[in-house]
N, C-alpha and C. Protein backbone atom coordinates (compact mmCIF):
# COMPACT_ATOMS: atom_id res chain seq x y z
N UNK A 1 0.82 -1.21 0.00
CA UNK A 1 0.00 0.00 0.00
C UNK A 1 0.86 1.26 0.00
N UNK A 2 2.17 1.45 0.48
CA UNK A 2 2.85 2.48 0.45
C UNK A 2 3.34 2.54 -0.79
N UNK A 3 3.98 1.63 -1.30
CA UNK A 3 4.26 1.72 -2.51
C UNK A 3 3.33 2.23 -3.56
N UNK A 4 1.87 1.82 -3.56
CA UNK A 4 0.99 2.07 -4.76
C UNK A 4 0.78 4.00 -4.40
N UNK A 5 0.68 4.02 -2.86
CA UNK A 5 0.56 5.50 -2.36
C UNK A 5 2.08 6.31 -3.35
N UNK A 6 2.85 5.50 -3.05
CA UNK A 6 4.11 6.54 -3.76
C UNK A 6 3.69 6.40 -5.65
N UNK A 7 3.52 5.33 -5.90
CA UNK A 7 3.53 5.31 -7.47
C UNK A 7 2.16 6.29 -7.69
N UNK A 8 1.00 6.37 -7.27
CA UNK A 8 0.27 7.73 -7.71
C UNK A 8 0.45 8.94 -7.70
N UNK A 9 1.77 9.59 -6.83
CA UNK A 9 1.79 10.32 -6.42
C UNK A 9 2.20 10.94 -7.85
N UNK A 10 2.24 12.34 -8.25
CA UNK A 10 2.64 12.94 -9.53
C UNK A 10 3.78 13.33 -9.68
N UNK A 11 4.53 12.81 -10.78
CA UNK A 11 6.13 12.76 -10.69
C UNK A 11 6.59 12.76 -12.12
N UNK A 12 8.40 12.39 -12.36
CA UNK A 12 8.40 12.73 -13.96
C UNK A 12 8.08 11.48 -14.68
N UNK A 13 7.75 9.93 -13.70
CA UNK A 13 7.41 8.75 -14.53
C UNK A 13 6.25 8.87 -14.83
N UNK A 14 5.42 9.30 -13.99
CA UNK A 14 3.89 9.22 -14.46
C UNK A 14 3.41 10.14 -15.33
N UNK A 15 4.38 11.28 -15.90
CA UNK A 15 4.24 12.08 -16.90
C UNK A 15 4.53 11.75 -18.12
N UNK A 16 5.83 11.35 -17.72
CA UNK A 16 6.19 10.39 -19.18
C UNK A 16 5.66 9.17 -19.60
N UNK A 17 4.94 8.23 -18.33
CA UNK A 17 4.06 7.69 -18.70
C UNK A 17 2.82 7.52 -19.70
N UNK A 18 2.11 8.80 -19.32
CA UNK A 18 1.22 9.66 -19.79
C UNK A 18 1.14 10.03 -21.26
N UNK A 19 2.70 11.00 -21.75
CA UNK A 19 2.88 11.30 -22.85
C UNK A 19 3.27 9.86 -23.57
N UNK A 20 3.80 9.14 -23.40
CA UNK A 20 4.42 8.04 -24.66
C UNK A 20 3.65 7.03 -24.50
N UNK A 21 2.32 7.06 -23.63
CA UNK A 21 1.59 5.99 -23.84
C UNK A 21 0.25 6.68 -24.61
N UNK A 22 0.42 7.87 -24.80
CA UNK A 22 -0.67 8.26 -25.98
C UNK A 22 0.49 8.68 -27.58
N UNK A 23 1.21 8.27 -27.12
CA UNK A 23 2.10 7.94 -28.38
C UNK A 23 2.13 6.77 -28.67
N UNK A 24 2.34 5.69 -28.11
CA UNK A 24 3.21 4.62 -28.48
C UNK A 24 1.95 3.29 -28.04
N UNK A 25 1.23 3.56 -27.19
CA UNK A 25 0.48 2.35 -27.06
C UNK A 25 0.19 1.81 -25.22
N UNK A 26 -0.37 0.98 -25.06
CA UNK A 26 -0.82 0.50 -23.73
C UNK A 26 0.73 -0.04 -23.40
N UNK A 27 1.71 -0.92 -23.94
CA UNK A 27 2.49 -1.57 -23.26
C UNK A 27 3.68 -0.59 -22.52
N UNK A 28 3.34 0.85 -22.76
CA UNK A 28 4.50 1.75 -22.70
C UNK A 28 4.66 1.67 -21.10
N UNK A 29 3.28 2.07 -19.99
CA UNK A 29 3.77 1.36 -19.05
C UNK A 29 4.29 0.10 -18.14
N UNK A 30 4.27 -1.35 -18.17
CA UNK A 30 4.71 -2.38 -17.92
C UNK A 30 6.33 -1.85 -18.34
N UNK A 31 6.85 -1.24 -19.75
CA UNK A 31 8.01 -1.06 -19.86
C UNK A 31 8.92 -0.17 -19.46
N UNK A 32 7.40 0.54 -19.12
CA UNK A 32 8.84 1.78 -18.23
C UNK A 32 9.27 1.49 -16.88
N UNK A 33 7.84 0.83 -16.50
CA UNK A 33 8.05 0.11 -15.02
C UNK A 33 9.29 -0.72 -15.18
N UNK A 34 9.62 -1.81 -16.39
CA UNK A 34 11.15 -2.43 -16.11
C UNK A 34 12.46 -2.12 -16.12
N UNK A 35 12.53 -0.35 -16.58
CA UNK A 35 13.55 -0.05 -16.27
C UNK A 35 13.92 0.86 -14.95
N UNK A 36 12.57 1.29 -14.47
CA UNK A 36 12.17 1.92 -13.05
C UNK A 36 12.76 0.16 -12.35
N UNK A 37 12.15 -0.72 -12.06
CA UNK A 37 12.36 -1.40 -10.98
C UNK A 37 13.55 -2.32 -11.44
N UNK A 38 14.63 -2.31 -12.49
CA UNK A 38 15.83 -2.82 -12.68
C UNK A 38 16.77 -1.56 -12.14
N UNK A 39 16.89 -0.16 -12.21
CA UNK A 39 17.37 0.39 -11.43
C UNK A 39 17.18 0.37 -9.56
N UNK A 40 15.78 0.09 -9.35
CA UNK A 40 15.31 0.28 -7.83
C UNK A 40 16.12 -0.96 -7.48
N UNK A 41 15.95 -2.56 -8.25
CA UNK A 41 16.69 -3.47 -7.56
C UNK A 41 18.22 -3.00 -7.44
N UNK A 42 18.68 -2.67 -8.13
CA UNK A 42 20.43 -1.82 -8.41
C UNK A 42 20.45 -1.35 -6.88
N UNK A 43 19.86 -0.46 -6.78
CA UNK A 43 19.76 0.52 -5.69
C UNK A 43 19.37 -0.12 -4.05
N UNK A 44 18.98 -1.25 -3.91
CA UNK A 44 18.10 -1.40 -3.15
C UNK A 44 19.53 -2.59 -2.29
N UNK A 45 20.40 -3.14 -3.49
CA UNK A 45 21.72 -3.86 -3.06
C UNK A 45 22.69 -2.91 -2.67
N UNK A 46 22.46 -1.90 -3.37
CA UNK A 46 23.62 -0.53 -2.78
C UNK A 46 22.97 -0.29 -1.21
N UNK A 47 21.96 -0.06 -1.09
CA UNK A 47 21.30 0.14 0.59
C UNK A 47 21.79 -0.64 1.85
N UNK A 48 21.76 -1.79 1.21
CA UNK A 48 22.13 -3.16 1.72
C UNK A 48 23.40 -2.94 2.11
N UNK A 49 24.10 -2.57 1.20
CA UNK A 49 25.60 -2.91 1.57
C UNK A 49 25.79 -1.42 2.30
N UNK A 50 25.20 -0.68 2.29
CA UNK A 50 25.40 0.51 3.23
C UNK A 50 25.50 2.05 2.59
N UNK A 51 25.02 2.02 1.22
CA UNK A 51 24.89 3.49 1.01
C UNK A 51 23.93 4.64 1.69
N UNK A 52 22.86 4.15 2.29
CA UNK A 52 21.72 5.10 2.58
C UNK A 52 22.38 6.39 3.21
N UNK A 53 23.55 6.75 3.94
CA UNK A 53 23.72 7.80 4.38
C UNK A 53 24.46 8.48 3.22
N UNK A 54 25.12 7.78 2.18
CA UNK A 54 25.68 8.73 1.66
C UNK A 54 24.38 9.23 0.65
N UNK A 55 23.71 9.11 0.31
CA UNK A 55 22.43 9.30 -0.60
C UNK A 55 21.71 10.54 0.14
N UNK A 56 21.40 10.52 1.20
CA UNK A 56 20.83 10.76 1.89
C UNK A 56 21.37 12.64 2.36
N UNK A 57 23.30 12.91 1.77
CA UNK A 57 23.50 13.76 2.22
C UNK A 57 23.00 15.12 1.23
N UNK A 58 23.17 16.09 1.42
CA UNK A 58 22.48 17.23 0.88
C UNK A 58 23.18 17.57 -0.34
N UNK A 59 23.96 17.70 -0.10
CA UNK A 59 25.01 17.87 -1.53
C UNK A 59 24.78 16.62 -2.73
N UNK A 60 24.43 15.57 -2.51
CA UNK A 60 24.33 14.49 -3.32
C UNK A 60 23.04 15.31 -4.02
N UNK A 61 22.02 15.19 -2.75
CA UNK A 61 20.49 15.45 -3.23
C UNK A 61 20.49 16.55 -4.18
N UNK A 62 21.52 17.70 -4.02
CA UNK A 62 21.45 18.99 -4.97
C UNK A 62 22.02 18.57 -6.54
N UNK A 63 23.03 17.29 -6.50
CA UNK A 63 24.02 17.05 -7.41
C UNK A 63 22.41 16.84 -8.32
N UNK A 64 22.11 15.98 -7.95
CA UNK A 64 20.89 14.69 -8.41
C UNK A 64 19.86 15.74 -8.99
N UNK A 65 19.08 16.59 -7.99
CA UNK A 65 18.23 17.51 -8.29
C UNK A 65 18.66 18.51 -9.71
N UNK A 66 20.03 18.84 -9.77
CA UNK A 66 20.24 20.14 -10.58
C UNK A 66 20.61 19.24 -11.96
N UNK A 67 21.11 18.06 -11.88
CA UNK A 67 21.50 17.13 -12.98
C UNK A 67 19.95 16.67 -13.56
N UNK A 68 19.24 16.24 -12.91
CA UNK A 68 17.53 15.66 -13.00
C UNK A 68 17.06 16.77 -13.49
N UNK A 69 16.95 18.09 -13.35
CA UNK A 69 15.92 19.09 -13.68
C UNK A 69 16.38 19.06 -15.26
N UNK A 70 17.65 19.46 -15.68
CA UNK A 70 18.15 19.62 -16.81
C UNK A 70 17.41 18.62 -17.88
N UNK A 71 17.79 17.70 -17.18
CA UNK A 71 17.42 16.11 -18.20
C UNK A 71 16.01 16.57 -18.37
N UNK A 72 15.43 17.12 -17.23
CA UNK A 72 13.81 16.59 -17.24
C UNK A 72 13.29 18.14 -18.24
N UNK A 73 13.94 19.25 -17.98
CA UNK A 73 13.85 20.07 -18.92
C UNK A 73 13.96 19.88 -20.36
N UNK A 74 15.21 19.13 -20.80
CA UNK A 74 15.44 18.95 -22.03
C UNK A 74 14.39 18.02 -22.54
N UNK A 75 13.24 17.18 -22.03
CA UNK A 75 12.53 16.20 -22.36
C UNK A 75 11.15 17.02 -22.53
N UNK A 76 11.05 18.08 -21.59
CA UNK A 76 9.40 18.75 -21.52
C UNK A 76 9.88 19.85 -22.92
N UNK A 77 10.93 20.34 -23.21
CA UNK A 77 10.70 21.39 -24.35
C UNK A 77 10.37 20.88 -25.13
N UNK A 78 11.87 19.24 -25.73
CA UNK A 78 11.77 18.55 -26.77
C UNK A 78 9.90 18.45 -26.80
N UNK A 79 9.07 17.68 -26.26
CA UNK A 79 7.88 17.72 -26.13
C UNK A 79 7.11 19.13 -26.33
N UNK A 80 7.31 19.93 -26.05
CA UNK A 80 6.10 21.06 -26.13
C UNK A 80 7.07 21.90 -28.14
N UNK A 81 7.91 21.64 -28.12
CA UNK A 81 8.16 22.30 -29.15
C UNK A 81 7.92 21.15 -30.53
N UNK A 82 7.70 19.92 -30.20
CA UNK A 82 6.82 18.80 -31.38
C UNK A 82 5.56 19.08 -31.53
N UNK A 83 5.08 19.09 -30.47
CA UNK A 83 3.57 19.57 -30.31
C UNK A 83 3.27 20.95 -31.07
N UNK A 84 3.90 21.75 -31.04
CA UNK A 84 3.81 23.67 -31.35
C UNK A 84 4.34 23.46 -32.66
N UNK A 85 5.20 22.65 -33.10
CA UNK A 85 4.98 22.48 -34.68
C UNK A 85 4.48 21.60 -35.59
N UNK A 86 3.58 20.83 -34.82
CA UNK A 86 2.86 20.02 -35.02
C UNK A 86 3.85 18.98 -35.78
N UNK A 87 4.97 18.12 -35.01
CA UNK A 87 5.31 16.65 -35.48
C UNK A 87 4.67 15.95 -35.22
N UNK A 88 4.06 15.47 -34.02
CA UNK A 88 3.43 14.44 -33.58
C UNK A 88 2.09 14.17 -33.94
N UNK A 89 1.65 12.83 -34.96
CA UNK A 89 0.98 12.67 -35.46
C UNK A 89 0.55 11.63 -34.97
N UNK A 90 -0.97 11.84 -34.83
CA UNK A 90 -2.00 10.57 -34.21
C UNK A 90 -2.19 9.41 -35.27
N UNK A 91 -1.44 8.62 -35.39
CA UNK A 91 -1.56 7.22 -36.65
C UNK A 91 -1.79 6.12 -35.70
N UNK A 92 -3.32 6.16 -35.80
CA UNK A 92 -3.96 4.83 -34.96
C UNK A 92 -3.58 3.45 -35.82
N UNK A 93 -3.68 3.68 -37.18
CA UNK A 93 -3.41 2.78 -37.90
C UNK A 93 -1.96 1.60 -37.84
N UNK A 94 -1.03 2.75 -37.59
CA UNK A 94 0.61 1.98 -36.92
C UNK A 94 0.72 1.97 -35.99
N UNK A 95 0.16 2.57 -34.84
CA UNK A 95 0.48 2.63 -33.31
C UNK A 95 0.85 1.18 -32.94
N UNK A 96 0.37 0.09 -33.38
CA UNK A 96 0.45 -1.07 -32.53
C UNK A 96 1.74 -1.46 -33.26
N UNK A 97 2.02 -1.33 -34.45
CA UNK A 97 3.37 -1.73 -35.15
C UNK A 97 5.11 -0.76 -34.25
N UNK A 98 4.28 0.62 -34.32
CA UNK A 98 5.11 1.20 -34.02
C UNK A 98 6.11 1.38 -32.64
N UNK A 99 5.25 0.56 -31.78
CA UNK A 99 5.28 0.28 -30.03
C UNK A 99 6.69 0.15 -29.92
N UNK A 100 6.97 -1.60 -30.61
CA UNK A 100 7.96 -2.18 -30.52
C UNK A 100 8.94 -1.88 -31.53
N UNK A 101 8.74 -1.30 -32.18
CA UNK A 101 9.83 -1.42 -33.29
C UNK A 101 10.74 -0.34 -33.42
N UNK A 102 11.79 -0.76 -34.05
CA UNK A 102 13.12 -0.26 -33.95
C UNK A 102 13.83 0.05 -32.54
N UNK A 103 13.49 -0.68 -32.15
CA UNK A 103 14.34 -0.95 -30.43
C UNK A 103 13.41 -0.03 -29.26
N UNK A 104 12.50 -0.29 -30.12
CA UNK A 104 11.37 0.80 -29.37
C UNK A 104 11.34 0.05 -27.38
N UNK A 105 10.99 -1.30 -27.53
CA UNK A 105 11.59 -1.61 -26.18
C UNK A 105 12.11 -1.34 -25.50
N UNK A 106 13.39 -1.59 -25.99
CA UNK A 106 15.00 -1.19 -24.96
C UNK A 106 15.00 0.08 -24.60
N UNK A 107 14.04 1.01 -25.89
CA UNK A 107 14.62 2.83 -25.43
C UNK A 107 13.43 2.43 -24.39
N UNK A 108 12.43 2.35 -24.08
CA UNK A 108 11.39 2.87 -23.15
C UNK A 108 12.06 2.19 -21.49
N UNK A 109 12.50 1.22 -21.65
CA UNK A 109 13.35 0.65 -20.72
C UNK A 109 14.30 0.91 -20.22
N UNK A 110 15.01 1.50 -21.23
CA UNK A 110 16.21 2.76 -20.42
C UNK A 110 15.69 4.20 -20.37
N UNK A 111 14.24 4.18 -20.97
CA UNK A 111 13.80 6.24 -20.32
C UNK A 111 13.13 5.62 -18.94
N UNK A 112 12.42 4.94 -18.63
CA UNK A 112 11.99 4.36 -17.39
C UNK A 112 13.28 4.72 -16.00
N UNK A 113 14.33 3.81 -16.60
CA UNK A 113 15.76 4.04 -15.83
C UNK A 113 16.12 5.40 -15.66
N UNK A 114 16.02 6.09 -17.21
CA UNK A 114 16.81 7.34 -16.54
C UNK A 114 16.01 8.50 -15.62
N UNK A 115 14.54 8.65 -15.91
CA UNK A 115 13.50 9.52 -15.46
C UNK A 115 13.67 9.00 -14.53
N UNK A 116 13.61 7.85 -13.90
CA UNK A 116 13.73 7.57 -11.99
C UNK A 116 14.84 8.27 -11.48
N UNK A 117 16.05 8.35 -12.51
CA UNK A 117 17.38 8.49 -11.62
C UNK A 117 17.81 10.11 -11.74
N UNK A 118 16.42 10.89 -12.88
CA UNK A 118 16.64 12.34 -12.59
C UNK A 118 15.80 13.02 -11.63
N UNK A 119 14.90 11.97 -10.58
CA UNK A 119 14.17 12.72 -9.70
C UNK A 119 15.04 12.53 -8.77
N UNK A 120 15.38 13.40 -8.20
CA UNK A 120 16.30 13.62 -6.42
C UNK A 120 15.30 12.78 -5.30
N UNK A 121 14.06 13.24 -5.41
CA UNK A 121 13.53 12.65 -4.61
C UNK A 121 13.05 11.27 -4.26
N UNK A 122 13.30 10.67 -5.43
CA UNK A 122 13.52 9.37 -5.85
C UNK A 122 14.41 8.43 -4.67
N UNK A 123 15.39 9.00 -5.02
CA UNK A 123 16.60 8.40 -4.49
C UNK A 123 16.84 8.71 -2.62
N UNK A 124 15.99 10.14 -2.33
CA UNK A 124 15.60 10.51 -0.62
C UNK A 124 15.21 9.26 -0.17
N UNK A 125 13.93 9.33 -1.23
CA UNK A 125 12.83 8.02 -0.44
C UNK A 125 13.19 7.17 -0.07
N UNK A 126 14.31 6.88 -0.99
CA UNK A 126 14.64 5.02 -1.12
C UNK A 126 15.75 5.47 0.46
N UNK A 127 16.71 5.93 0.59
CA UNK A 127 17.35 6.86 1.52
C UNK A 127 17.24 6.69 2.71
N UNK A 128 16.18 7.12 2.86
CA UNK A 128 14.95 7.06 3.98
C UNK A 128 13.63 6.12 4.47
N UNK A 129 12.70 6.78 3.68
CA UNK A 129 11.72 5.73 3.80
C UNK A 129 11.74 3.85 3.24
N UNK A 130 12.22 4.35 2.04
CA UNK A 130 12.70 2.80 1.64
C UNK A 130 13.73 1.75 2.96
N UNK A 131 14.66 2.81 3.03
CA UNK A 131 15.78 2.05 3.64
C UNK A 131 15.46 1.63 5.32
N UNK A 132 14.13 2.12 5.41
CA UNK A 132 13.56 1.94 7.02
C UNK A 132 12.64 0.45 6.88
N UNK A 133 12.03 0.28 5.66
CA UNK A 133 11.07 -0.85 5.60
C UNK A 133 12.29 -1.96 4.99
N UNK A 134 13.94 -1.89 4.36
CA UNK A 134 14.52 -2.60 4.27
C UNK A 134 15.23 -3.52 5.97
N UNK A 135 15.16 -2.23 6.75
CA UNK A 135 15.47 -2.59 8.07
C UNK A 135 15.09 -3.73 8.75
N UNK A 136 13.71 -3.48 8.19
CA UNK A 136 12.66 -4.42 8.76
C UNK A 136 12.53 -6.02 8.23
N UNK A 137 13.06 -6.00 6.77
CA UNK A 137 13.10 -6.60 6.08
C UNK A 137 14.43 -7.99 6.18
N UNK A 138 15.35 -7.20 6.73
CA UNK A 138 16.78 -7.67 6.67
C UNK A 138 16.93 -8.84 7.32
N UNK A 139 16.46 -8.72 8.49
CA UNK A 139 16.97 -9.88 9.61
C UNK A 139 15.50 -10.89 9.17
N UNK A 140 14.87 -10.94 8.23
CA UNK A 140 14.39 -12.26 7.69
C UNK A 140 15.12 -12.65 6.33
N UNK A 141 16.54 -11.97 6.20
CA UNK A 141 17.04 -13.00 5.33
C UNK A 141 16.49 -12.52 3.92
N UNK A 142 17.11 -13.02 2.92
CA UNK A 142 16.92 -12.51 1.10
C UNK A 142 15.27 -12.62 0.99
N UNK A 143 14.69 -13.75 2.25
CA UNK A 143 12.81 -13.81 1.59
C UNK A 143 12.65 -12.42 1.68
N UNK A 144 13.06 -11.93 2.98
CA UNK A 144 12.34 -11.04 3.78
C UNK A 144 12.54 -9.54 2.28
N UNK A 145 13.41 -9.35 2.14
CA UNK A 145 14.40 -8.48 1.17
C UNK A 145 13.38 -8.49 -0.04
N UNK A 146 13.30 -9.59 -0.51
CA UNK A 146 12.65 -10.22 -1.59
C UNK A 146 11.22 -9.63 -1.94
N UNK A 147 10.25 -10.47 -0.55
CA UNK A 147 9.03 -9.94 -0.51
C UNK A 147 9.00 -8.77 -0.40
N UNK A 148 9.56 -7.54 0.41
CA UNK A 148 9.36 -6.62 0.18
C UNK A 148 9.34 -5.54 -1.52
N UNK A 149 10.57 -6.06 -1.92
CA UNK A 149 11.30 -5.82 -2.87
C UNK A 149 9.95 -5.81 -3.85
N UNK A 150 9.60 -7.01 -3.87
CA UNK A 150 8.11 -7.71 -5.29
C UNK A 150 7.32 -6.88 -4.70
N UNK A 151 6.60 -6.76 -3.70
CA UNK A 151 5.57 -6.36 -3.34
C UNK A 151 5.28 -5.00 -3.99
N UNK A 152 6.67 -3.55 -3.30
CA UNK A 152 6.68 -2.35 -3.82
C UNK A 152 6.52 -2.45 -5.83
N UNK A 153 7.39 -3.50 -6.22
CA UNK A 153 7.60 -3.14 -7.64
C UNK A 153 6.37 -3.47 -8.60
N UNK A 154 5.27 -4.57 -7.85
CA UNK A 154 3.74 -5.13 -7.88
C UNK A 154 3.31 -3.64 -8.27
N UNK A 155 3.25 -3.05 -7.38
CA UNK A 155 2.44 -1.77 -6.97
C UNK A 155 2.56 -1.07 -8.40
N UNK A 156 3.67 -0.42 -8.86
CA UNK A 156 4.09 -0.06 -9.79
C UNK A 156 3.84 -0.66 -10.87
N UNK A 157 3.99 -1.58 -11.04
CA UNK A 157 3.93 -2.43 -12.89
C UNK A 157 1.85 -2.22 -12.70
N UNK A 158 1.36 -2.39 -11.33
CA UNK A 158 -0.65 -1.80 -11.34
C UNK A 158 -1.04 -0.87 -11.49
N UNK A 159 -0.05 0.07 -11.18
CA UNK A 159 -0.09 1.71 -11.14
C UNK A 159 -0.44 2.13 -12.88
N UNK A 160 0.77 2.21 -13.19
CA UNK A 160 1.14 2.24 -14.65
C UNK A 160 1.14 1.44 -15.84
N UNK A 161 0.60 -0.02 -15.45
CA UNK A 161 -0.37 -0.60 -16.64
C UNK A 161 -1.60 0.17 -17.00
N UNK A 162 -2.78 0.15 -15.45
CA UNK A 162 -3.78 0.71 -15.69
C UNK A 162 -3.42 2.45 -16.12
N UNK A 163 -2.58 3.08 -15.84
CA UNK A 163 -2.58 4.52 -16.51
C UNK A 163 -2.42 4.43 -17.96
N UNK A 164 -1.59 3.71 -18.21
CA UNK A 164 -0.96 3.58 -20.04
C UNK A 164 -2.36 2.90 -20.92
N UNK A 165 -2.80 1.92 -19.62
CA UNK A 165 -4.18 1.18 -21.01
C UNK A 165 -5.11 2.42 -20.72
N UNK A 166 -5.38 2.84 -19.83
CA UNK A 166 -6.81 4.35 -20.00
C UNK A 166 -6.36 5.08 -21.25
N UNK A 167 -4.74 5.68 -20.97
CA UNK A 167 -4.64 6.62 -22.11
C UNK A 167 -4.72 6.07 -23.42
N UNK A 168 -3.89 5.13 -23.26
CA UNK A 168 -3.86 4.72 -25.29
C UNK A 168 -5.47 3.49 -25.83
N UNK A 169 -6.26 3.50 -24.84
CA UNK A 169 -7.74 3.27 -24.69
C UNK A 169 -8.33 4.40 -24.99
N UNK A 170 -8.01 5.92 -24.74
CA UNK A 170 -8.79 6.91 -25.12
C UNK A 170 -8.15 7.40 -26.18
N UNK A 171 -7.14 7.19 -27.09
CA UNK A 171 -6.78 7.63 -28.02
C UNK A 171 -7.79 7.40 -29.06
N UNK A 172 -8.24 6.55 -29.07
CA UNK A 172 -9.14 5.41 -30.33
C UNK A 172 -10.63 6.40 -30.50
N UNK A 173 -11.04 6.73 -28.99
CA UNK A 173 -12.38 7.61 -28.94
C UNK A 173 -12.47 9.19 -28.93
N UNK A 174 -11.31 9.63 -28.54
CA UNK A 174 -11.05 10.73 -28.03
C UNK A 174 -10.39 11.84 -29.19
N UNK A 175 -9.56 11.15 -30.08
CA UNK A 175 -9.33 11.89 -31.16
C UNK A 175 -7.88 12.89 -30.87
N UNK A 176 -7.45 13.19 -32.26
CA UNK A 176 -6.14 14.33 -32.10
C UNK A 176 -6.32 15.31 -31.49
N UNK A 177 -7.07 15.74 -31.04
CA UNK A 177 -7.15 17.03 -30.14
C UNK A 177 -6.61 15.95 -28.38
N UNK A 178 -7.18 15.09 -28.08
CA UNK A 178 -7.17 14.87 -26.38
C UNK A 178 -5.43 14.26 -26.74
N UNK A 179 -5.03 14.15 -28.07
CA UNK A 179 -3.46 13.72 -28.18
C UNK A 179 -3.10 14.45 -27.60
N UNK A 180 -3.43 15.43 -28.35
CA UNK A 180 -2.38 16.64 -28.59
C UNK A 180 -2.33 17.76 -26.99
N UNK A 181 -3.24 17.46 -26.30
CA UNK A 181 -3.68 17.91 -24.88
C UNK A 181 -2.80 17.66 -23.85
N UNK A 182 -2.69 15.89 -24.09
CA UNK A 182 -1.90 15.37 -23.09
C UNK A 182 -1.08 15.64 -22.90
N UNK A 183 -0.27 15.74 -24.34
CA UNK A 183 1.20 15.89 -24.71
C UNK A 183 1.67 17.21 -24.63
N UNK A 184 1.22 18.19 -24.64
CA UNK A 184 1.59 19.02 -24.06
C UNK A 184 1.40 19.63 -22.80
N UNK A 185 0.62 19.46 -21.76
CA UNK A 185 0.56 19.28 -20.36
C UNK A 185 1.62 18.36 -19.96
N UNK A 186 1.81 17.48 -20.66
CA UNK A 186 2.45 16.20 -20.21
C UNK A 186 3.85 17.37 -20.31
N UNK A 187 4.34 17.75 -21.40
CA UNK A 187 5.60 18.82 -21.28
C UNK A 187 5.68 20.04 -20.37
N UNK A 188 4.81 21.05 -19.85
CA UNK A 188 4.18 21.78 -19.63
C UNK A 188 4.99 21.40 -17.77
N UNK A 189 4.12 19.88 -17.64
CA UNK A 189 4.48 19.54 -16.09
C UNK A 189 5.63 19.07 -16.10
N UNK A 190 6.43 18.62 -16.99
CA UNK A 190 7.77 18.60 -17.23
C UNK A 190 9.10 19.58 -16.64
N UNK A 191 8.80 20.60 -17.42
CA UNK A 191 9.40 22.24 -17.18
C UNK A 191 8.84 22.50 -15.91
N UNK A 192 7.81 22.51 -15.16
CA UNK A 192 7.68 22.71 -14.21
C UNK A 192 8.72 22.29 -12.70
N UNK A 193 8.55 20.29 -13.48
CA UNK A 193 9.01 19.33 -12.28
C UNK A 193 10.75 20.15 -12.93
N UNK A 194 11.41 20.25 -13.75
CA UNK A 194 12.43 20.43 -13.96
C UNK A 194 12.96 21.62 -12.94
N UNK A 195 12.00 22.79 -13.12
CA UNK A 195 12.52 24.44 -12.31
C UNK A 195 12.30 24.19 -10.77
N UNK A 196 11.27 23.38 -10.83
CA UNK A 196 11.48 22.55 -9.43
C UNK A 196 12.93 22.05 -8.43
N UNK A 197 13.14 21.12 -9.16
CA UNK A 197 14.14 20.12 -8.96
C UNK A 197 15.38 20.75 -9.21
N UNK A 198 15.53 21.58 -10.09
CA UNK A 198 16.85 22.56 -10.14
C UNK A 198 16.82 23.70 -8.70
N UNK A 199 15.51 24.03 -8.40
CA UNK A 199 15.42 25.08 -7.49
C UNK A 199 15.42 24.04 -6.09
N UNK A 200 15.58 22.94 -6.03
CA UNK A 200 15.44 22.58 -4.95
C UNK A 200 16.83 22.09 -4.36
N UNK A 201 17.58 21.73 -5.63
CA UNK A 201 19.36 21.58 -5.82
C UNK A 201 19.89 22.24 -5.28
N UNK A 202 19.15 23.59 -5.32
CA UNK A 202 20.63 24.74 -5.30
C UNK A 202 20.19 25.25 -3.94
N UNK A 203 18.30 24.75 -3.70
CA UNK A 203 18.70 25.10 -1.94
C UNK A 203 19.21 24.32 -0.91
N UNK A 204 19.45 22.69 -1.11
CA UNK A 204 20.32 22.28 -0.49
C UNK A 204 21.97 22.41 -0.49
N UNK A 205 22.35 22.82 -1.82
CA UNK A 205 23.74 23.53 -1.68
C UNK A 205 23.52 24.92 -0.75
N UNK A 206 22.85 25.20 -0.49
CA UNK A 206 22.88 26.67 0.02
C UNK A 206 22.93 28.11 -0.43
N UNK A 207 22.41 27.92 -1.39
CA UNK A 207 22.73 29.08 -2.34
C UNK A 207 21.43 30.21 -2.13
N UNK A 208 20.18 29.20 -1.58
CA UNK A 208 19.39 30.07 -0.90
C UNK A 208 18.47 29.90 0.32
């Protein structure tokens, strides 16, 4: 339940969720979720072996935050400036061809990876809150590790199946206009989470 509480919460996966699953099709979330929870397992053995304090210090969080906003900036313009010249074209007809193809997989699997690893706050949670329910977890041994581990990443692959099948479910009824809506809100909250996350960098460096 904490987990599904964190995966609703509004962030840069569930945005990008949002936008490339009214691009690309229903499977876009299950795949972003596998490169979200192939980094979280990464991360979750780094905890283990004892990173949580260094994650956890302020200067990291600013490194992460001011590096993340950039990325997440360069992804909401790229997006609002396709949209404003109208590239992005609603072809219901290829959408299902177009999902997978040309390594269409692997990229959604490594934007999954990298959008987790440009939110700062991402990496707090796990830091913190994560690394408190690993506590708990530990002294029952790899099950204990394990179950927890499936349980949170469950949450996520439910979260963001059902978001990706609504959207690319309403593409079919909804028409180029609710495309073209998403996708630019979807950028819109992008630039936002970006001036965010840069402004939140530079107040843990101290700059204000």
């Amino acid at each position: 339940m904490v987990a599904l509480t964190g995966a609703m919460a509004p962030g840069p996966l569930l945005t990008v969720t949002l936008a490339e699953s009214a691009r690309r099709g229903k499977k876009v979330g299950p795949l972003l979720v596998v490169g979200h929870a192939a980094l979280e397992l990464l991360l979750v053995v780094l905890l283990v072996l004892g990173l949580a304090p260094f994650l956890s210090r302020p200067q990291v969080v600013a490194v992460i935050g001011m590096v993340g906003g950039l990325f997440l900036f360069w992804m909401g313009a790229s997006l609002l400036r396709d949209v404003i010249k109208g590239r992005l074209v609603l072809d219901l007809g290829a959408a299902g061809n177009r999902e997978l193809g040309g390594g269409g997989a692997g990229k959604l699997i490594g934007l999954g990876a990298a959008v987790s690893l440009a939110n700062p706050y991402w990496s707090l949670w796990w830091a913190t809150v994560g690394f408190a329910y690993l506590t708990i977890a530990l002294p029952m041994g790899p099950l204990g590790v394990g179950a927890f581990f499936t349980g949170h990443i469950l949450a996520d692959f439910l979260w963001y199946s059902v978001v990706a099948w609504a959207i690319a479910s309403g593409r079919h009824f909804l028409g180029p206009r609710f495309y073209r809506g998403i996708l630019g809100l979807s950028g819109i909250f992008l630039l936002g989470l970006a001036g965010y996350f840069v402004l939140s960098g530079l107040h843990f460096q101290g700059v204000f």
